[in-house]
C-alpha atoms as a PDB file:
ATOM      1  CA  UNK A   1     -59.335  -4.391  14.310  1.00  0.00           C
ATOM      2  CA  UNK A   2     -56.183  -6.186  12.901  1.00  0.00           C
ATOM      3  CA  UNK A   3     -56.464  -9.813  12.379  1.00  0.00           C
ATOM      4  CA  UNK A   4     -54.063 -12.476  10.492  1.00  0.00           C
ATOM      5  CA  UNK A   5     -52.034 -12.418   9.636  1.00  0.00           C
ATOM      6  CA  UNK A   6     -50.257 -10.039  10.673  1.00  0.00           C
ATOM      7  CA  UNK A   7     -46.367  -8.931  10.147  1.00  0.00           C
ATOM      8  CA  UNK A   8     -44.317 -11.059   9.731  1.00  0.00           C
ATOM      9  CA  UNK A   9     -40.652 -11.290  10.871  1.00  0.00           C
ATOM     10  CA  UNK A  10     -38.615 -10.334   8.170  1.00  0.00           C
ATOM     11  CA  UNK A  11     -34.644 -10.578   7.340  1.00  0.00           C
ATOM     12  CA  UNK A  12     -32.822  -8.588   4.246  1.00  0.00           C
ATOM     13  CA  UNK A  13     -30.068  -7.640   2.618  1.00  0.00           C
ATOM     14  CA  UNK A  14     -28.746  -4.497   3.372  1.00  0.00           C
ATOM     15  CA  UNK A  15     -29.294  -2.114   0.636  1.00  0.00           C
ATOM     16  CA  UNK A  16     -32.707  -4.020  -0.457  1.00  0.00           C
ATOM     17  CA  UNK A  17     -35.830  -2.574   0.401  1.00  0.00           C
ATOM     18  CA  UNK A  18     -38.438  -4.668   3.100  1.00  0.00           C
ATOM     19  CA  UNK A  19     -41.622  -4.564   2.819  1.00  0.00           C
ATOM     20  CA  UNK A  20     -44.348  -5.706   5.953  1.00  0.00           C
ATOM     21  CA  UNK A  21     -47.612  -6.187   6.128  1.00  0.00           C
ATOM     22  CA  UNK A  22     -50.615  -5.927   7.901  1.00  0.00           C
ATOM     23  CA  UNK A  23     -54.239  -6.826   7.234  1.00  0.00           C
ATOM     24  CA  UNK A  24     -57.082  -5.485   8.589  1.00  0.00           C
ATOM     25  CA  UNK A  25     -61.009  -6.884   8.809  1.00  0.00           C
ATOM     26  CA  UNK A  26     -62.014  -4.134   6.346  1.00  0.00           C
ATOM     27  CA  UNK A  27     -60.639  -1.503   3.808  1.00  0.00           C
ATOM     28  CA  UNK A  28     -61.326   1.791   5.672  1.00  0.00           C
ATOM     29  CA  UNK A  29     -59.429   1.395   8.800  1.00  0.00           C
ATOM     30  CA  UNK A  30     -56.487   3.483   9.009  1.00  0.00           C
ATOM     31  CA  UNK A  31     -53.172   2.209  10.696  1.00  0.00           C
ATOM     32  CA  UNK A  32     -50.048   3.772  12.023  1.00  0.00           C
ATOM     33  CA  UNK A  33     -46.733   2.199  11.582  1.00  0.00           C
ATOM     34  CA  UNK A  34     -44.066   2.330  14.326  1.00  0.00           C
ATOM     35  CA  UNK A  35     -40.185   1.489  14.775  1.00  0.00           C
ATOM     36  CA  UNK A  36     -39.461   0.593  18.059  1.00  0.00           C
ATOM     37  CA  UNK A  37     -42.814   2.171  19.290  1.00  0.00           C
ATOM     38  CA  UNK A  38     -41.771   5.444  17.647  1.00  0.00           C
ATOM     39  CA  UNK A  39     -44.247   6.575  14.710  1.00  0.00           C
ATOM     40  CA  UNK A  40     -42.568   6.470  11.031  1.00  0.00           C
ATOM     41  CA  UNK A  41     -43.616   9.431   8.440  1.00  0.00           C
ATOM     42  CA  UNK A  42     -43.569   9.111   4.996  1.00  0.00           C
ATOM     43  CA  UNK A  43     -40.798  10.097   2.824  1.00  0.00           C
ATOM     44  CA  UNK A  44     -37.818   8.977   1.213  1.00  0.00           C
ATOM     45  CA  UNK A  45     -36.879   5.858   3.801  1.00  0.00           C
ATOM     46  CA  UNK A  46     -40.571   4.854   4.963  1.00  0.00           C
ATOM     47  CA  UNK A  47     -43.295   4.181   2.222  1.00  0.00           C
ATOM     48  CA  UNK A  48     -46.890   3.915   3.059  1.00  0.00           C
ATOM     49  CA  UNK A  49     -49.476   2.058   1.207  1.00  0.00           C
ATOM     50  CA  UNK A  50     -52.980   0.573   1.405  1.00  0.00           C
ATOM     51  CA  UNK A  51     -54.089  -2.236  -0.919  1.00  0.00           C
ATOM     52  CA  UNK A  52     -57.757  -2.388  -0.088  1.00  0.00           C
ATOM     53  CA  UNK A  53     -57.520  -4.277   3.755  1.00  0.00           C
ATOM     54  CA  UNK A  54     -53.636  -4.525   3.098  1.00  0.00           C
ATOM     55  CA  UNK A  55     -51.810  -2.031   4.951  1.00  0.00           C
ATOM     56  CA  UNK A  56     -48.096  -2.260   3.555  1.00  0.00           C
ATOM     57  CA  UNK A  57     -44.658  -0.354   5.111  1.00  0.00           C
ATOM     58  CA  UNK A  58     -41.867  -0.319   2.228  1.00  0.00           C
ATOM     59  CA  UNK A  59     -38.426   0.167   4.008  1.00  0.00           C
ATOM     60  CA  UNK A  60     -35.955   1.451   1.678  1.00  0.00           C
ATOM     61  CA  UNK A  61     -32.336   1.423   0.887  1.00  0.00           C
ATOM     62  CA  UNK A  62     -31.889  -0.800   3.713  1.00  0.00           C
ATOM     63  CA  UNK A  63     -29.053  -0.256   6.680  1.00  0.00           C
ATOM     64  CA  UNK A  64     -28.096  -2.704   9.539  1.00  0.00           C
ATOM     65  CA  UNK A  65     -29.178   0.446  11.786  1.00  0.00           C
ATOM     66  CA  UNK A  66     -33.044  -0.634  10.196  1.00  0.00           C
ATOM     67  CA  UNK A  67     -33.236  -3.273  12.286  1.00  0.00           C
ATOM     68  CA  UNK A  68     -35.877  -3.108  15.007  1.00  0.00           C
ATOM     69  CA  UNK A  69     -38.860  -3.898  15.974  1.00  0.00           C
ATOM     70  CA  UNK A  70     -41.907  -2.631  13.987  1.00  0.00           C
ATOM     71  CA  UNK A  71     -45.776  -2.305  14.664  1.00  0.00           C
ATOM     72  CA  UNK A  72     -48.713  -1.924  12.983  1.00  0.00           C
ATOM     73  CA  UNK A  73     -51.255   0.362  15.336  1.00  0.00           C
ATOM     74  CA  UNK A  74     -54.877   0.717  14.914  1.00  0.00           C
ATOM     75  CA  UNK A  75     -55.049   2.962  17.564  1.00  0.00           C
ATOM     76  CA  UNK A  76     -56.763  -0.204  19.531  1.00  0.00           C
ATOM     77  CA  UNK A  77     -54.413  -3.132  18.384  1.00  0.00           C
ATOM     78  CA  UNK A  78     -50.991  -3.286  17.727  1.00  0.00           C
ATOM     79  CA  UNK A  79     -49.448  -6.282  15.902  1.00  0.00           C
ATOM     80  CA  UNK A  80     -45.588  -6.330  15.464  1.00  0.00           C
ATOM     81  CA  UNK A  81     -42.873  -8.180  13.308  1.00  0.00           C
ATOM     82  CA  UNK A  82     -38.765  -7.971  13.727  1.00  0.00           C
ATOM     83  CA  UNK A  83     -37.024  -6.657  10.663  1.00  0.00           C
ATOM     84  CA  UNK A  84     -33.288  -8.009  10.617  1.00  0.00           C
ATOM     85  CA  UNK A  85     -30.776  -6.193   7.610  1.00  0.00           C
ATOM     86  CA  UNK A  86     -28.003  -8.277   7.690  1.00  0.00           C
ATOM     87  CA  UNK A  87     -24.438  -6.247   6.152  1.00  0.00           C
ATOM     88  CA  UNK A  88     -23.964  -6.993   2.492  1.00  0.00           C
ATOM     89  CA  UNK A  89     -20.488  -7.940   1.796  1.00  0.00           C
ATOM     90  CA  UNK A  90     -17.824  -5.440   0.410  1.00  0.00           C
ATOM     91  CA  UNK A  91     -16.855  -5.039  -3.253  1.00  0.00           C
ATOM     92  CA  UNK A  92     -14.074  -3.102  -4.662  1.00  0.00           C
ATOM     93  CA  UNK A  93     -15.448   0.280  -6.552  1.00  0.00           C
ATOM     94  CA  UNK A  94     -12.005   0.619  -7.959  1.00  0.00           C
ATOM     95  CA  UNK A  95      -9.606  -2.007  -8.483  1.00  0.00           C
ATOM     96  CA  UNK A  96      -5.750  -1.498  -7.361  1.00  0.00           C
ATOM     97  CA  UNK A  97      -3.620  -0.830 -10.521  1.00  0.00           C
ATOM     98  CA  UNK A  98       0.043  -1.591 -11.627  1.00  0.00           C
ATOM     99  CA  UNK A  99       2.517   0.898 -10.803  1.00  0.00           C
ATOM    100  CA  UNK A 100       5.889   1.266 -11.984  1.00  0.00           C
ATOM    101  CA  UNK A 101       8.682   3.761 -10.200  1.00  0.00           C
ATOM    102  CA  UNK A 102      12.064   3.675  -9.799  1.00  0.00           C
ATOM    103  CA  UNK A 103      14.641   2.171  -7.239  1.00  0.00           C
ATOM    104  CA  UNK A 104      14.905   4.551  -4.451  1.00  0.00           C
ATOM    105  CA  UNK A 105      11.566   6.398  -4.982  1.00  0.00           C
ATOM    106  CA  UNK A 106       7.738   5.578  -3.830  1.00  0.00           C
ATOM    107  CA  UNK A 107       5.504   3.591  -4.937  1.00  0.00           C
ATOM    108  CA  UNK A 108       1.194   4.497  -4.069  1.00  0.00           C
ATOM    109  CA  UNK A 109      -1.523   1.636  -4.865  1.00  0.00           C
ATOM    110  CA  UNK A 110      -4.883   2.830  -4.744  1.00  0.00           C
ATOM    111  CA  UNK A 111      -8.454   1.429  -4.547  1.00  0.00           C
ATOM    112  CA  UNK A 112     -12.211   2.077  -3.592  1.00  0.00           C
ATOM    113  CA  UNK A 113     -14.180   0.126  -1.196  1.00  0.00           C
ATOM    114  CA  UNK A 114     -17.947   0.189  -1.248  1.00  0.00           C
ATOM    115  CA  UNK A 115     -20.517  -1.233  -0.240  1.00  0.00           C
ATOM    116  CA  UNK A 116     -23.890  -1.983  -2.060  1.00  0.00           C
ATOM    117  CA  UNK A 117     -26.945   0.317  -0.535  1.00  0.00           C
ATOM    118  CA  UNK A 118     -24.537   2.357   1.746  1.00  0.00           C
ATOM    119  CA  UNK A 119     -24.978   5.770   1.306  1.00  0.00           C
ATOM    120  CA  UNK A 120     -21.724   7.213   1.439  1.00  0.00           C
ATOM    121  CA  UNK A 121     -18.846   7.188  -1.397  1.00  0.00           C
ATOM    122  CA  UNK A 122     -17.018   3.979  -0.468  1.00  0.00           C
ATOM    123  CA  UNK A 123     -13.821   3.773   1.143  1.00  0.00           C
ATOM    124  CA  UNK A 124     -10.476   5.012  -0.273  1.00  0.00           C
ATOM    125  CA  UNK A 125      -7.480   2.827   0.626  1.00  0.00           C
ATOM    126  CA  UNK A 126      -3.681   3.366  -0.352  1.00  0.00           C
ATOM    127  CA  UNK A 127      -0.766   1.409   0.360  1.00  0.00           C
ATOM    128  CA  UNK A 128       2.595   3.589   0.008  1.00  0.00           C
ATOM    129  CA  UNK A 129       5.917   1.786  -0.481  1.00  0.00           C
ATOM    130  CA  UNK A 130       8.912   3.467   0.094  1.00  0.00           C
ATOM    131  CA  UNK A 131      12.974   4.002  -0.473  1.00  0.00           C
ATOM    132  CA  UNK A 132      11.943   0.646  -3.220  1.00  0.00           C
ATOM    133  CA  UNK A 133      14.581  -1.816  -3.689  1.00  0.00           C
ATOM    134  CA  UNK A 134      14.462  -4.071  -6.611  1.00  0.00           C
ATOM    135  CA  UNK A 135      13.219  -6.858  -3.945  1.00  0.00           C
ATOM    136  CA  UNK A 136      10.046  -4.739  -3.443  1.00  0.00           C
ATOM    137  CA  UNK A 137       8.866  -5.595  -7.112  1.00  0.00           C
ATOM    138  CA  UNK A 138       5.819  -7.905  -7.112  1.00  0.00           C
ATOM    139  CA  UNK A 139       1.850  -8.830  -6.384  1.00  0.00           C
ATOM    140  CA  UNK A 140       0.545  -6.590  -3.949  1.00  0.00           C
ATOM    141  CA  UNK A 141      -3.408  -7.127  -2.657  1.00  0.00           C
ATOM    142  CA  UNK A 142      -6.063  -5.696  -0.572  1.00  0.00           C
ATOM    143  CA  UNK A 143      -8.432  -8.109   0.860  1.00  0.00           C
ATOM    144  CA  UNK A 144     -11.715  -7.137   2.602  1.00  0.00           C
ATOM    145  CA  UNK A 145     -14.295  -9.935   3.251  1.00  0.00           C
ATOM    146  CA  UNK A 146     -14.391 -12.466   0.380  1.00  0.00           C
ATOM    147  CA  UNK A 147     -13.572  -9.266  -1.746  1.00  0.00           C
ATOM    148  CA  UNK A 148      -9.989  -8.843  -3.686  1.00  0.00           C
ATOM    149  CA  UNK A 149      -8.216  -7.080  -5.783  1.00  0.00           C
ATOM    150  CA  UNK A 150      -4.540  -7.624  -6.831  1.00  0.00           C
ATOM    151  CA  UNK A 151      -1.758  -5.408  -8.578  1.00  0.00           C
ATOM    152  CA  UNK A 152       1.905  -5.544 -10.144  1.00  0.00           C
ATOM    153  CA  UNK A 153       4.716  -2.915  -8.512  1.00  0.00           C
ATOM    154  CA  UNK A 154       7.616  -2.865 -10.785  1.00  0.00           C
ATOM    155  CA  UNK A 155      10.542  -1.161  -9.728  1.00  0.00           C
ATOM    156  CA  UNK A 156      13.221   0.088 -12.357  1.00  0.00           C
ATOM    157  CA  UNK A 157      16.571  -0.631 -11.269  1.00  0.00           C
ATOM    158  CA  UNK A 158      19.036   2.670 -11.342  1.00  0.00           C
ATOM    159  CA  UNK A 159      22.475   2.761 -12.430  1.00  0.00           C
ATOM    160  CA  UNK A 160      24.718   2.892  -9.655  1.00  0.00           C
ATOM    161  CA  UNK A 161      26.682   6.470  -9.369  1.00  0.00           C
ATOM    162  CA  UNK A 162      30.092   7.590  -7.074  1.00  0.00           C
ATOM    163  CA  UNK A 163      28.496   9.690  -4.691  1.00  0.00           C
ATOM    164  CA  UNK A 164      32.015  10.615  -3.423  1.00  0.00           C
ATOM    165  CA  UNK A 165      34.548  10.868  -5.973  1.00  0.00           C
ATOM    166  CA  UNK A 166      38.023   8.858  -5.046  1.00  0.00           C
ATOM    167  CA  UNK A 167      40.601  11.761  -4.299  1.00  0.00           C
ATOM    168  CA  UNK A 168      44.210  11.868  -5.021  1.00  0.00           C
ATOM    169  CA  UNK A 169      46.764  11.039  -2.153  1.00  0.00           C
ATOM    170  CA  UNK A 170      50.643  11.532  -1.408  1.00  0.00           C
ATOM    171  CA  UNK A 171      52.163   8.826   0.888  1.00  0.00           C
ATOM    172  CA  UNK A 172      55.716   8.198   2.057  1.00  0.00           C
ATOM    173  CA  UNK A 173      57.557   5.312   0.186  1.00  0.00           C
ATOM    174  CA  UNK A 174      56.996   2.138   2.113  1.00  0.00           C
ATOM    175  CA  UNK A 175      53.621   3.290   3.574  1.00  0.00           C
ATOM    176  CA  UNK A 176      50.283   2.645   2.466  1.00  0.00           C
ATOM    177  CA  UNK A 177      47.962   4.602   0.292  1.00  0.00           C
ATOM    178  CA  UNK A 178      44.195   4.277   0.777  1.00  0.00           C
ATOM    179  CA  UNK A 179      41.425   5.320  -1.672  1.00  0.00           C
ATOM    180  CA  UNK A 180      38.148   6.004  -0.758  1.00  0.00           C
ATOM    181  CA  UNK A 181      34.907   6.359  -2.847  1.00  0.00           C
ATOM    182  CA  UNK A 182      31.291   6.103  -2.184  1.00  0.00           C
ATOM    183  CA  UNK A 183      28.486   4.527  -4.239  1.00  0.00           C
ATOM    184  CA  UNK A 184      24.667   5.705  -4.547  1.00  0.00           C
ATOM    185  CA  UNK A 185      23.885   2.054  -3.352  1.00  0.00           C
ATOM    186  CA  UNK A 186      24.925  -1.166  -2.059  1.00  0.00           C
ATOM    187  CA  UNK A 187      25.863  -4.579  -3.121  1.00  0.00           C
ATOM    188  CA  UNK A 188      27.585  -3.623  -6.264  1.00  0.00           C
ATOM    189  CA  UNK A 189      30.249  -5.426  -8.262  1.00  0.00           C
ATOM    190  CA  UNK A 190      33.458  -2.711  -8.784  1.00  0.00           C
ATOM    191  CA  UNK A 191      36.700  -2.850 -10.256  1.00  0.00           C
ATOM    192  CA  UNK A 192      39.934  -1.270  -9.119  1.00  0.00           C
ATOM    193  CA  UNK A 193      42.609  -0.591 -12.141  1.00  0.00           C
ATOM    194  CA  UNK A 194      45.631   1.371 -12.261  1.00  0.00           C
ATOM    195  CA  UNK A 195      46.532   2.793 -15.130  1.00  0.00           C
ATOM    196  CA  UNK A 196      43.510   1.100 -16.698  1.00  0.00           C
ATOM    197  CA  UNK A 197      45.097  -2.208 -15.624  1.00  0.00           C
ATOM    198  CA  UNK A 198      43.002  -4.389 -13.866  1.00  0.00           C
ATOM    199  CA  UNK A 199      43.957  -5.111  -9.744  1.00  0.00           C
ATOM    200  CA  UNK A 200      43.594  -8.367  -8.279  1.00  0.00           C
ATOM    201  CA  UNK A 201      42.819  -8.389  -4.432  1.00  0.00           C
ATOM    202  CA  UNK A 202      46.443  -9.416  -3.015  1.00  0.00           C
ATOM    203  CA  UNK A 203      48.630  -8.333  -0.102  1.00  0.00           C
ATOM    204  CA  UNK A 204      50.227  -5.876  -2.036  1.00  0.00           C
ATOM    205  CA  UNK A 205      46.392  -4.337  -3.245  1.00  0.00           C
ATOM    206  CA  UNK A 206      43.227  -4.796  -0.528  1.00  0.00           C
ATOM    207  CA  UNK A 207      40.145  -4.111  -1.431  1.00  0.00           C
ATOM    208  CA  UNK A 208      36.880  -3.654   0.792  1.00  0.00           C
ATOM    209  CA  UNK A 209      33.897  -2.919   0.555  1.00  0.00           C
ATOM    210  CA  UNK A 210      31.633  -1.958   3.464  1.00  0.00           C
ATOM    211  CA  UNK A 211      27.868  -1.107   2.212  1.00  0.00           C
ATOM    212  CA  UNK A 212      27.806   1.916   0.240  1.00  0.00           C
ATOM    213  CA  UNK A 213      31.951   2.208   1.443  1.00  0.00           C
ATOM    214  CA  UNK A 214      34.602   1.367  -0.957  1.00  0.00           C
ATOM    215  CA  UNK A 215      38.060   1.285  -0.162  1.00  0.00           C
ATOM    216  CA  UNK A 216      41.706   0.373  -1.987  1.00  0.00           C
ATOM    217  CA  UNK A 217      45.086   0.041  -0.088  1.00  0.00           C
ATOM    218  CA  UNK A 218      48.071   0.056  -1.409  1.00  0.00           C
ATOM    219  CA  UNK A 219      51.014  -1.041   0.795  1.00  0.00           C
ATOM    220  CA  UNK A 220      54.923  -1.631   0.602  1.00  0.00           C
ATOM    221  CA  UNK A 221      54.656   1.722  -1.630  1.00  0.00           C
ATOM    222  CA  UNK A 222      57.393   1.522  -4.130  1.00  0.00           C
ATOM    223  CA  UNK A 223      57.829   4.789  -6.706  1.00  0.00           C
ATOM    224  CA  UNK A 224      56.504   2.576  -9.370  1.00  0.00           C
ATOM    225  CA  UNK A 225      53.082   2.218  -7.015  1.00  0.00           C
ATOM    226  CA  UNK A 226      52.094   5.857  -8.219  1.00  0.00           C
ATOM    227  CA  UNK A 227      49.474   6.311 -11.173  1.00  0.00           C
ATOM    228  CA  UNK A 228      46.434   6.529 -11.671  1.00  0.00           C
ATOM    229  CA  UNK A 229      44.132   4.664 -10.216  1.00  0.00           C
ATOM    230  CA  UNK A 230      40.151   4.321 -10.744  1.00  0.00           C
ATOM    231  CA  UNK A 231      37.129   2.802  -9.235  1.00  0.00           C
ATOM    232  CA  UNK A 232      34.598   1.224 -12.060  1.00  0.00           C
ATOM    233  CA  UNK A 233      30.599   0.424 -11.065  1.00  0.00           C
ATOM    234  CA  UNK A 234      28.567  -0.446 -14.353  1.00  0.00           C
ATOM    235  CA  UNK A 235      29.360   2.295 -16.432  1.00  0.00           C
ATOM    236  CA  UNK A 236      30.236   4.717 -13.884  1.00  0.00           C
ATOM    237  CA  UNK A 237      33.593   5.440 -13.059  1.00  0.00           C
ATOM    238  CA  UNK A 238      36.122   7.794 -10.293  1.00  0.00           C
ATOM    239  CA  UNK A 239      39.806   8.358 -10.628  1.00  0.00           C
ATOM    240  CA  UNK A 240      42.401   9.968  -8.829  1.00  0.00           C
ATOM    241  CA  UNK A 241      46.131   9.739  -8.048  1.00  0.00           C
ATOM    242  CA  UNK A 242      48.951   8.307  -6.364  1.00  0.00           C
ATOM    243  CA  UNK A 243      51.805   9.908  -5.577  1.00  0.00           C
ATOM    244  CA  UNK A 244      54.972   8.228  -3.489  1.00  0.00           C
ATOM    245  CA  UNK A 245      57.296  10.558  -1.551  1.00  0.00           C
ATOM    246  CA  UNK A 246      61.278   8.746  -1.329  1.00  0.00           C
ATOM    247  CA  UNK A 247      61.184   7.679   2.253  1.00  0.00           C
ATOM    248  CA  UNK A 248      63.721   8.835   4.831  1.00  0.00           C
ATOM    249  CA  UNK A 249      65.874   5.563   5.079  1.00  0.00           C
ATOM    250  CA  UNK A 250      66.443   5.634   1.042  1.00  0.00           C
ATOM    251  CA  UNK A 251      69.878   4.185   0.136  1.00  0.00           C
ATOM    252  CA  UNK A 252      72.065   5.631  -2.705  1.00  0.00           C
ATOM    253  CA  UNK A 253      75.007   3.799  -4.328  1.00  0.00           C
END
């Protein structure tokens, strides 16, 4: 017969191992161990042992699925205890690491979750940034639980290239002339010149720039309007020319 005490309610941590037990009146009786009024066989998860009248269940690598109800059987008593496995919290296996990419490109942060006594390999997370902009550079973290880890993007700013090239143009004397270019990116400082002279925004020369979209006009054309005239970003550079046909209405003395 079983007699006190008997199993006690237990609570661990997941990936522990519990251990009940239950004492009988002498050392030869033989007991059966149950979860949930199923019977438990020895192996890997359930360990059996008898300590003279001590009857002992060891419950390995412990899961929150272990918890349950769970009996000690005789065969003509049964004496139960409730085994609770609360969830261990998360760590990070891996920690995220810097990156560094360039302006316009991706950027992948990486880590491993796991979770102590879990049998499985963790959990692989990624965060992909893409098309970076220089405003994208900075802490990035992954948070799970009371568990964090924390890394540095850096993102290389490019050199700004004409994507479209300005093109030479022909316009009739007293018209206007317009330039065109294109740059790989927006929010750059340019300068117009003509003949390497610098241009000043004026109603004779407007400039505008819409995003990538850069634009000169030259109005009133005179002959002395044509030249050369060139588009600078940083250390990249388009040129092209201006020529002025005599308009229609020309006077001669």
């Amino acid at each position: 017969p079983v007699r006190y005490p008997k199993p006690q309610d237990t609570v661990a941590m997941e990936g522990e191992t519990a251990t009940l037990k239950c004492t009988t009146s002498d050392f030869t009786t033989l007991v059966t161990w149950r979860r949930n009024h199923i019977p438990l066989q020895y192996g890997i998860k359930y360990e059996m042992r008898k300590e003279g009248n001590v009857n002992l269940l060891l419950i390995h690598d412990l899961d929150p699925l272990d918890t349950g109800t769970y009996s000690c059987d005789t065969g003509d008593v049964q004496s139960s205890a409730q085994l609770t496995v609360t969830e261990s919290p998360p760590f990070f296996q891996e920690e995220l690491q810097s990156v560094e990419a360039d302006e316009g490109c991706s950027a992948s942060l990486y880590c491993e979750l796991s979770k102590v006594g879990m049998r499985q390999d963790g959990c692989f997370l990624k965060l992909q940034i893409k098309e970076l902009k220089l405003e994208d550079s900075g802490s990035y973290s992954c948070q799970a639980g009371s568990a964090e880890t924390m890394a540095t993007v850096y993102v290389n700013e490019l050199p700004p290239y004409f994507k479209k090239e300005l093109k030479s143009v022909e316009a009739e004397e007293g018209g206007s002339a317009s330039l065109r270019c294109e740059l790989s990116k927006p929010g750059v400082s340019v300068q117009w010149k003509k003949n390497r002279l610098p241009l000043r925004a004026s109603q004779k020369y407007e400039m505008k720039q819409d995003g990538c979209i850069l634009q000169l006009l030259v109005n009133e054309l005179t002959p002395e309007d044509k030249g050369s005239y060139s588009c600078r970003a940083g250390s990249a550079e388009t040129a092209a020319n201006v020529s002025v046909k005599g308009g229609l209405n020309r006077r001669y003395a």
